[in-house]
Protein backbone atom coordinates (compact mmCIF):
# COMPACT_ATOMS: atom_id res chain seq x y z
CA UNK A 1 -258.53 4.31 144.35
CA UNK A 2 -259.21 0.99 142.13
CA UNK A 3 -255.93 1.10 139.12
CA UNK A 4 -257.23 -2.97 138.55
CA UNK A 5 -255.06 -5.20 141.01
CA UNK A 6 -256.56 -8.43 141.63
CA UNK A 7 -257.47 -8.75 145.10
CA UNK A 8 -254.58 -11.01 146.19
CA UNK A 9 -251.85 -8.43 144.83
CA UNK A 10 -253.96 -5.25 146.52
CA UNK A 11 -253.89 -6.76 149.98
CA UNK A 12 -250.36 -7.40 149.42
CA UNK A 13 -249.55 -3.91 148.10
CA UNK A 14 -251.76 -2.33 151.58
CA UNK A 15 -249.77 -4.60 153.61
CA UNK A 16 -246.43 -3.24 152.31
CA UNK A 17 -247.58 0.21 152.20
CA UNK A 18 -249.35 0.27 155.89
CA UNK A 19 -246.17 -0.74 157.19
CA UNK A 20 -244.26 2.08 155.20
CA UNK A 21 -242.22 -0.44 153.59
CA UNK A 22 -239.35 0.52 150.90
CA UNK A 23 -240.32 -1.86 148.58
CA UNK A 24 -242.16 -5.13 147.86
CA UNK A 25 -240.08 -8.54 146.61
CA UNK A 26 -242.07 -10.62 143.93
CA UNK A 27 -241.36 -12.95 141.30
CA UNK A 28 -244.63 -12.61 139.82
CA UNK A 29 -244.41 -11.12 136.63
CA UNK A 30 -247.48 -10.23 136.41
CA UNK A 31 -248.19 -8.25 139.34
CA UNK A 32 -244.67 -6.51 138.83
CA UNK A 33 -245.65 -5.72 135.12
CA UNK A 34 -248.45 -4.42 136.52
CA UNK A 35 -247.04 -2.12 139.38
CA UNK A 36 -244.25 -1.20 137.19
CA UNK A 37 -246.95 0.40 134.96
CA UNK A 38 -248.69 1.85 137.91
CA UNK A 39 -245.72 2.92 139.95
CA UNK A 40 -246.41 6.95 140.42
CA UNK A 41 -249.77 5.60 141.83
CA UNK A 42 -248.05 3.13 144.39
CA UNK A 43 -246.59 4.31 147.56
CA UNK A 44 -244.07 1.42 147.73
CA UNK A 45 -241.17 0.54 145.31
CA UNK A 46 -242.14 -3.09 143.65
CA UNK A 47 -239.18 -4.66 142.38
CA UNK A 48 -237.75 -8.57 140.95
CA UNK A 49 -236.10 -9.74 144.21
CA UNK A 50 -232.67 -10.52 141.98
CA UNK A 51 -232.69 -7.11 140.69
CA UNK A 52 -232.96 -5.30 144.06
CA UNK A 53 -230.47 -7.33 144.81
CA UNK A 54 -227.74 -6.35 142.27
CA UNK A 55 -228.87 -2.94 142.63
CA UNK A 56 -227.92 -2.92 146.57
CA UNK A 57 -224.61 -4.76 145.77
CA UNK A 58 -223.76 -2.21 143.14
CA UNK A 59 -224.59 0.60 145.73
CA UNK A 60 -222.23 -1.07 148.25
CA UNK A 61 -219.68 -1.59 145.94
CA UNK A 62 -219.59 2.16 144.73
CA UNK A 63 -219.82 3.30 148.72
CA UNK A 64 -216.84 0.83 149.47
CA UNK A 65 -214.43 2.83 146.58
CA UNK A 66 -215.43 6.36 147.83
């Protein structure tokens, strides 16, 4: 399945997904933009490294006050 990613973003994308990985770090915008607008098509999560970040402290913080 071609959805357009240029071929350094695809082999990182099959790398990430071969290895059944959660998600995929970049500061690219332009290859998250791109898997953000592709995302029921991608196997892995791609997400801003900063933002998965806060999101993971916010989800320890809310297990730590149950």
């Amino acid at each position: 399945m071609s959805i357009g990613f240029k071929p350094f973003y695809a082999l990182h994308l099959a790398s990430a997904e071969s290895v059944v990985a959660e998600v995929l770090l970049t500061t690219d915008d332009k290859f998250l933009s791109k898997a953000k607008r592709n995302k029921n098509k991608l196997r892995v999560r791609v997400e801003n490294p900063v933002i998965w970040f806060l999101e993971v402290i916010q989800i320890a913080d809310s297990n730590d006050e149950s």
